[in-house]
N, C-alpha and C. Protein backbone atom coordinates (compact mmCIF):
# COMPACT_ATOMS: atom_id res chain seq x y z
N UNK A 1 106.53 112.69 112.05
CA UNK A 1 106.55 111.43 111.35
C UNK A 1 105.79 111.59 110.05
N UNK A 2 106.22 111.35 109.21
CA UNK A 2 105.58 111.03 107.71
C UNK A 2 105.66 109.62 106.65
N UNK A 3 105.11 109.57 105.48
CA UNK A 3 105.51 108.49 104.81
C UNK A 3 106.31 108.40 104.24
N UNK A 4 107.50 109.44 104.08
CA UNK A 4 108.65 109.41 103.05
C UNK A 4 107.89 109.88 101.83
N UNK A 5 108.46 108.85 100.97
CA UNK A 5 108.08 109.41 99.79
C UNK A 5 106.92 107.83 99.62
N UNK A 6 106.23 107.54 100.36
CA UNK A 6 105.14 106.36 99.85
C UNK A 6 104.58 107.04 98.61
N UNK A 7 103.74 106.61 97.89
CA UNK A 7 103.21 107.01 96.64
C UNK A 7 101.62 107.00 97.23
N UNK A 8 100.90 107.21 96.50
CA UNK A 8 99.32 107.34 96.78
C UNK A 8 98.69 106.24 97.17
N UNK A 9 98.84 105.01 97.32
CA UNK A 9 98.62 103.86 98.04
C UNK A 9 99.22 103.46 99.15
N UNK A 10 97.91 103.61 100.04
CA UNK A 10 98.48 103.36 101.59
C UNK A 10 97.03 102.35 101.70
N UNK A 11 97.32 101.45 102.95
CA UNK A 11 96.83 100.60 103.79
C UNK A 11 96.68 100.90 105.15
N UNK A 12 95.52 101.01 105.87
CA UNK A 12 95.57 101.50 107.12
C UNK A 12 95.10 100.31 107.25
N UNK A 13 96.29 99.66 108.44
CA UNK A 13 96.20 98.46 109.17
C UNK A 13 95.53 98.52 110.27
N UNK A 14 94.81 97.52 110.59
CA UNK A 14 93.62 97.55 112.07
C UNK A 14 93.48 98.70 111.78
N UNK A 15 92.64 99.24 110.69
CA UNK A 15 91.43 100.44 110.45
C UNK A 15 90.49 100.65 111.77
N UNK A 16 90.28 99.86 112.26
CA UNK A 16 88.83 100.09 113.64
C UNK A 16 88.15 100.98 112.45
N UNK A 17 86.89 101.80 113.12
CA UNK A 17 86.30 102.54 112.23
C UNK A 17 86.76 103.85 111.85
N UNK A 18 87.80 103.93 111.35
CA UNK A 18 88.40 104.52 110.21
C UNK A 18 88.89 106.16 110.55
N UNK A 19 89.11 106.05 111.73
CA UNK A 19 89.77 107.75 112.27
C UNK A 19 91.53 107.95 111.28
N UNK A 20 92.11 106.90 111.40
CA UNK A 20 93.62 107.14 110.79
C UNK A 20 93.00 107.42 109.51
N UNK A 21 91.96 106.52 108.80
CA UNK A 21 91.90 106.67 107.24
C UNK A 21 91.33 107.39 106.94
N UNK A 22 90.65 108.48 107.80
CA UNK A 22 90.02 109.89 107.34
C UNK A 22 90.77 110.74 107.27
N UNK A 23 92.01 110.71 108.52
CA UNK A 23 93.03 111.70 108.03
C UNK A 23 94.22 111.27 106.83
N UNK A 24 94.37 110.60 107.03
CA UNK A 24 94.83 110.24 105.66
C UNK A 24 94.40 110.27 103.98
N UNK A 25 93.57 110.41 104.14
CA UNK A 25 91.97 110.36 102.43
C UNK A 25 92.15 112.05 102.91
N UNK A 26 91.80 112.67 103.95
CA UNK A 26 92.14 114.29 103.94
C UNK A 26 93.58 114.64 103.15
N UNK A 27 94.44 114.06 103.43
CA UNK A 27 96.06 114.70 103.10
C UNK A 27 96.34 114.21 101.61
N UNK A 28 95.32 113.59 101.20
CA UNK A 28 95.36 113.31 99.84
C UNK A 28 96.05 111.59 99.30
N UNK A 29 96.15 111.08 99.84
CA UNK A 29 96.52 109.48 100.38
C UNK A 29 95.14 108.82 99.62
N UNK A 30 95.56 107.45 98.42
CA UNK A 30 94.24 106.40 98.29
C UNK A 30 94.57 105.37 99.73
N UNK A 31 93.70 105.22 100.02
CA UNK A 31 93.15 104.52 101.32
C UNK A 31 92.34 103.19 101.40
N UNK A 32 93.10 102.15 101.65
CA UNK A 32 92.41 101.05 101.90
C UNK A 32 92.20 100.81 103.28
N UNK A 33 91.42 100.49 103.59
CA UNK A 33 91.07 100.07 105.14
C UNK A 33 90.91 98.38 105.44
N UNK A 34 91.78 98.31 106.28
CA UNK A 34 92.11 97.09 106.84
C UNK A 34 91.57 96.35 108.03
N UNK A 35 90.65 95.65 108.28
CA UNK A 35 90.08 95.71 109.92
C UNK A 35 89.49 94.35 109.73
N UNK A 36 89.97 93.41 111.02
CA UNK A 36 89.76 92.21 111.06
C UNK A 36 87.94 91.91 111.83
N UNK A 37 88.00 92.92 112.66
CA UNK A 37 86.58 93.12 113.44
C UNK A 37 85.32 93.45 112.39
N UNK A 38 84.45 92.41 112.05
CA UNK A 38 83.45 92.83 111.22
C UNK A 38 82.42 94.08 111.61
N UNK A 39 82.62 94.25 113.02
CA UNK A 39 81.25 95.57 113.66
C UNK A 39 82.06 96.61 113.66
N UNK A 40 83.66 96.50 113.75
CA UNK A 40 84.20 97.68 113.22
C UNK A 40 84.20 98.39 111.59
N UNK A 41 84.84 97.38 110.71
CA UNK A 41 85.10 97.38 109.83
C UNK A 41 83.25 97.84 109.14
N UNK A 42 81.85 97.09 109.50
CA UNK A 42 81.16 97.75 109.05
C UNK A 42 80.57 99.01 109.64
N UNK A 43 81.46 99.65 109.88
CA UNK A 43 81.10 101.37 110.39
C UNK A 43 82.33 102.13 109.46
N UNK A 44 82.83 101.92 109.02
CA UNK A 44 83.72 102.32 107.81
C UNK A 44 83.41 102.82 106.61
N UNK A 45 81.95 102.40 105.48
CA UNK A 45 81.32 103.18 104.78
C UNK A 45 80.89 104.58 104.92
N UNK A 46 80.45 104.42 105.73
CA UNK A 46 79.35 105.82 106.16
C UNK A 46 80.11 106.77 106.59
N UNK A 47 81.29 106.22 107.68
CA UNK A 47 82.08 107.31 108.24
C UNK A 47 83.41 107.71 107.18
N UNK A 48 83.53 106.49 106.67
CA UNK A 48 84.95 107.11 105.14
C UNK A 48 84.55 106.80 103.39
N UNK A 49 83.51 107.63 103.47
CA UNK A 49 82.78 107.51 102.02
C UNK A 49 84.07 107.19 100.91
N UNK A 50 83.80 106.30 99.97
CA UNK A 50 84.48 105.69 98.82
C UNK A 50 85.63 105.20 99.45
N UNK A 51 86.07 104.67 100.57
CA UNK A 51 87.55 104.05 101.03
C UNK A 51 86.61 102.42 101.06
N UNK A 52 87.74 102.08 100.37
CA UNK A 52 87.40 100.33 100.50
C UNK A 52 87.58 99.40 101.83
N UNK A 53 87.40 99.08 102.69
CA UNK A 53 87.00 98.20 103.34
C UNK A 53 87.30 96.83 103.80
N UNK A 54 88.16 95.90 103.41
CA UNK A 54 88.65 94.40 103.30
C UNK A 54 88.31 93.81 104.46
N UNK A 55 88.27 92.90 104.61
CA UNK A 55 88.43 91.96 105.89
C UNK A 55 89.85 91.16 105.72
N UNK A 56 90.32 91.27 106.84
CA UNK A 56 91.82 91.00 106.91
C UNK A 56 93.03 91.43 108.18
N UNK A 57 93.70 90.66 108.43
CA UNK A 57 94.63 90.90 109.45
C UNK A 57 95.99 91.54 109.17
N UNK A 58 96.39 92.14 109.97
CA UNK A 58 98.27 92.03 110.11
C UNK A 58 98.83 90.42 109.38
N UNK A 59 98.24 89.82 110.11
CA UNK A 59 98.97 88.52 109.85
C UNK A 59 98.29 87.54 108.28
N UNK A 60 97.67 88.49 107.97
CA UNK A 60 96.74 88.22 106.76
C UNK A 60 96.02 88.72 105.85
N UNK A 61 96.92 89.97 105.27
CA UNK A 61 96.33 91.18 104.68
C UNK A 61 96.00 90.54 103.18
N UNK A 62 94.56 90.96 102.51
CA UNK A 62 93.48 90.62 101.44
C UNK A 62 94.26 90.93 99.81
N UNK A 63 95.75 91.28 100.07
CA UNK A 63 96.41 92.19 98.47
C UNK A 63 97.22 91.43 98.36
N UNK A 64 97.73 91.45 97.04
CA UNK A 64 98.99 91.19 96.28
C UNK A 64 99.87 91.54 97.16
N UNK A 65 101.12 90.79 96.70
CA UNK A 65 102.55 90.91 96.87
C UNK A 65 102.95 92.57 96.12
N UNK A 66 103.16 93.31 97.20
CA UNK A 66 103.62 94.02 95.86
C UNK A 66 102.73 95.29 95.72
N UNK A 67 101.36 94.96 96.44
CA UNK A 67 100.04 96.25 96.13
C UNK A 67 100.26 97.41 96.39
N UNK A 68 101.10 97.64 97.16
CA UNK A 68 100.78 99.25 98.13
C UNK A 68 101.79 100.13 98.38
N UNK A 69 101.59 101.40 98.39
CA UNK A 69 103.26 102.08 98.24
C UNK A 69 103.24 102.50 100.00
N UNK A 70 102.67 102.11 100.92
CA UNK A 70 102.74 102.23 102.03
C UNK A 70 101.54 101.48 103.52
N UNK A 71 102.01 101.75 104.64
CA UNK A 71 101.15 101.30 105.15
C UNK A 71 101.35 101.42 106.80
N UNK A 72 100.34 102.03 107.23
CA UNK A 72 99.51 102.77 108.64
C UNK A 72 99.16 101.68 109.69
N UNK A 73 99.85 101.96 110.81
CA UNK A 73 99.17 101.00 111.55
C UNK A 73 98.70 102.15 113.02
N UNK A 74 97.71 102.61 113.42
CA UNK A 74 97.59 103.85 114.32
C UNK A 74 96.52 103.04 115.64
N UNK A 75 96.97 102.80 116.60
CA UNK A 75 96.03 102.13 117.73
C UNK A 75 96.20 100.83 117.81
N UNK A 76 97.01 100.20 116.76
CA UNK A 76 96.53 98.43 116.10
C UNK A 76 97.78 97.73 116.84
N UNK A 77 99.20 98.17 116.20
CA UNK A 77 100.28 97.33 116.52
C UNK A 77 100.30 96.62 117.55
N UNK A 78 99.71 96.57 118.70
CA UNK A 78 100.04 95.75 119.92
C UNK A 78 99.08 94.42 119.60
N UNK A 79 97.88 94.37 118.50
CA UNK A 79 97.37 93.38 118.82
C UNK A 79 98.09 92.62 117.94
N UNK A 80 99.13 92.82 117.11
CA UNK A 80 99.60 91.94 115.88
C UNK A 80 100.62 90.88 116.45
N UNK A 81 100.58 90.10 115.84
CA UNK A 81 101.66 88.72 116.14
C UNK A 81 103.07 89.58 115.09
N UNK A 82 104.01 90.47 116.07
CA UNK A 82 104.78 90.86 115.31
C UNK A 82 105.75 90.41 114.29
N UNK A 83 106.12 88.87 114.32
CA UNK A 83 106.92 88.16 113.38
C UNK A 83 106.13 88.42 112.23
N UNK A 84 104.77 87.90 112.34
CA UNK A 84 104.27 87.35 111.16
C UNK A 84 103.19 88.62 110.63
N UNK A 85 103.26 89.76 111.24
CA UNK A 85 103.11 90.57 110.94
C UNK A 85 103.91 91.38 109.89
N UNK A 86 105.48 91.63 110.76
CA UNK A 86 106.21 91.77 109.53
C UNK A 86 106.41 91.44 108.33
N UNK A 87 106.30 90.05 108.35
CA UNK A 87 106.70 89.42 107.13
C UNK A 87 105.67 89.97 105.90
N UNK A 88 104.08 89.93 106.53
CA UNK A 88 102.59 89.68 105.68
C UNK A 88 103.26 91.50 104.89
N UNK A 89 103.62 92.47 105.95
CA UNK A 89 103.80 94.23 105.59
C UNK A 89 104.84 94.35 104.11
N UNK A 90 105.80 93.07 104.71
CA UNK A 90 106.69 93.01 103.93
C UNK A 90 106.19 92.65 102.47
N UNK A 91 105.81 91.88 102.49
CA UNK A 91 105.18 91.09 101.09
C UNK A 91 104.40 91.81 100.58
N UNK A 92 103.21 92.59 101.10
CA UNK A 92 102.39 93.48 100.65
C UNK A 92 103.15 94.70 99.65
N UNK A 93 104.14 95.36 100.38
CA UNK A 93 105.06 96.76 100.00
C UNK A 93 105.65 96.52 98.91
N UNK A 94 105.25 97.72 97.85
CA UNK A 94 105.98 97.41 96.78
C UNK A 94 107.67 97.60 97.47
N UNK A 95 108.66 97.09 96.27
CA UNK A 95 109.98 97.85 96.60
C UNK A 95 109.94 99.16 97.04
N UNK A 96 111.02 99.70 98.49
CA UNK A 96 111.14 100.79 98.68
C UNK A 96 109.80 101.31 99.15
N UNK A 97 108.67 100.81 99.88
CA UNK A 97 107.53 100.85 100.61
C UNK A 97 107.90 101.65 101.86
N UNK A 98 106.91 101.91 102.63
CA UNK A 98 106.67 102.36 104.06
C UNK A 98 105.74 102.03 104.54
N UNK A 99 106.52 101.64 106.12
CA UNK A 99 105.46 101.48 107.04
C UNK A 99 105.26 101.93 108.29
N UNK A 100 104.67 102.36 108.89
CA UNK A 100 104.58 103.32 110.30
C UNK A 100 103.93 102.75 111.12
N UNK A 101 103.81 102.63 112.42
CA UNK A 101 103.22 102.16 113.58
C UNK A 101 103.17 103.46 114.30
N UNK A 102 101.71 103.63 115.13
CA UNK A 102 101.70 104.65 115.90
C UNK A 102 100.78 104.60 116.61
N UNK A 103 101.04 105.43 117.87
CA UNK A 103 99.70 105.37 118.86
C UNK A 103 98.99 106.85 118.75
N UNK A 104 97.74 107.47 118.46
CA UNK A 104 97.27 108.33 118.23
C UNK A 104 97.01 109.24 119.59
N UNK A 105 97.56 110.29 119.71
CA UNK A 105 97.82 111.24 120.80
C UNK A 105 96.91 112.35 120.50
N UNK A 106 96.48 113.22 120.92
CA UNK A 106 95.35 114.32 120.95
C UNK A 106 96.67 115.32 120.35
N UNK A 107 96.17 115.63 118.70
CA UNK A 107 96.94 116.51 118.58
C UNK A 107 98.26 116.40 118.33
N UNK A 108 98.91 115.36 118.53
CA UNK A 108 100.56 114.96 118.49
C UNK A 108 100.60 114.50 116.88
N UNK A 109 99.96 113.44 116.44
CA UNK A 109 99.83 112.75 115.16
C UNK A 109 99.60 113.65 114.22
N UNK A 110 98.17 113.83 113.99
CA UNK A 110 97.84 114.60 113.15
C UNK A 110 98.71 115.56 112.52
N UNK A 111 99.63 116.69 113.58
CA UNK A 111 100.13 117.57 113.28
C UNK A 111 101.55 117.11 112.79
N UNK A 112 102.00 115.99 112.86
CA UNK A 112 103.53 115.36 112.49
C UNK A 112 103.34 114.80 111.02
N UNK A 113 102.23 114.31 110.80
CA UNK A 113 102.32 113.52 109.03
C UNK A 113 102.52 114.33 108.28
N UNK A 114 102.57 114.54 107.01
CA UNK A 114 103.06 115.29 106.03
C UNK A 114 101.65 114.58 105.13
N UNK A 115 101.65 116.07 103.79
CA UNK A 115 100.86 116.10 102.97
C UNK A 115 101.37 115.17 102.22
N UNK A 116 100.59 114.40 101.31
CA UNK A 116 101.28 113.29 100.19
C UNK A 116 102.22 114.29 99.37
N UNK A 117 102.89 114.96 98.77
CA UNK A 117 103.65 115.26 97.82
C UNK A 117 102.82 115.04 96.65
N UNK A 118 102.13 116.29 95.87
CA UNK A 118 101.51 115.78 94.61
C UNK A 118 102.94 115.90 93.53
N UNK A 119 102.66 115.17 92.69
CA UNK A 119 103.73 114.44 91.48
C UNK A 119 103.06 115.00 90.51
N UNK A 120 103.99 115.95 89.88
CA UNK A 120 103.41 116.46 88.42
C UNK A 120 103.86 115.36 86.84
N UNK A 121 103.15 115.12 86.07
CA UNK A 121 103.65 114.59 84.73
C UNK A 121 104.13 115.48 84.02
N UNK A 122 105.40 114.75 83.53
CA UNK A 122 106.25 115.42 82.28
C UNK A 122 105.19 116.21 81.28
N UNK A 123 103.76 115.82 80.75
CA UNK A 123 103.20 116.08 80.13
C UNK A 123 102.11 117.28 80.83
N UNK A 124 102.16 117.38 82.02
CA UNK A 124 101.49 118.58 82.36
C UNK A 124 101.97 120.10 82.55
């Protein structure tokens, strides 16, 4: 499983303290962290240095219409109100976005995502 072609903005939905968004900030992914639980969400600094943090739900994510070229949901999906979950993923994703749901397996995950694809400029 990978992001397609998401671009460098991803959202890790229900972050908990921040295991999806470390491997993700590893593979070269900008990383927002998403976590409605405040005792989760504040164990997220320390353990994912410079990843931002929000308070916010599935059903109530903190961005623009439009913010993010993808978005992670790893351990979380079952607690989401899936209608209105969709819709909030939807609105968030720029055009042509991604989004993944997954349950984190010893070893299964990790080894299935793909590196972001670095993008060279015409000018480099």
């Amino acid at each position: 499983m990978g992001l397609g072609d998401a671009g460098p903005g991803i959202v890790d939905l229900g972050a908990g303290t921040g295991i999806m968004t470390r491997v993700l900030v590893g593979l070269g992914y900008d990383v927002t962290a998403v976590e409605p639980d405040p005792l989760m969400r504040a164990r997220l600094p320390a353990a994912s240095p410079g990843v931002t943090a929000l308070a916010g739900s599935a059903e109530a994510i903190p961005l623009p219409e439009g913010a993010v070229d993808g978005m992670v949901a790893a351990q979380a999906y079952h607690w989401f109100d899936p209608d209105r979950a969709r819709a909030e993923i939807a609105r968030v994703l720029r055009p042509g976005g991604t989004a993944r749901a997954t349950r984190l397996r010893q070893g299964w995950f990790f080894s299935k995502i793909r590196r972001r694809p670095t993008r060279v400029s015409a000018g480099s």
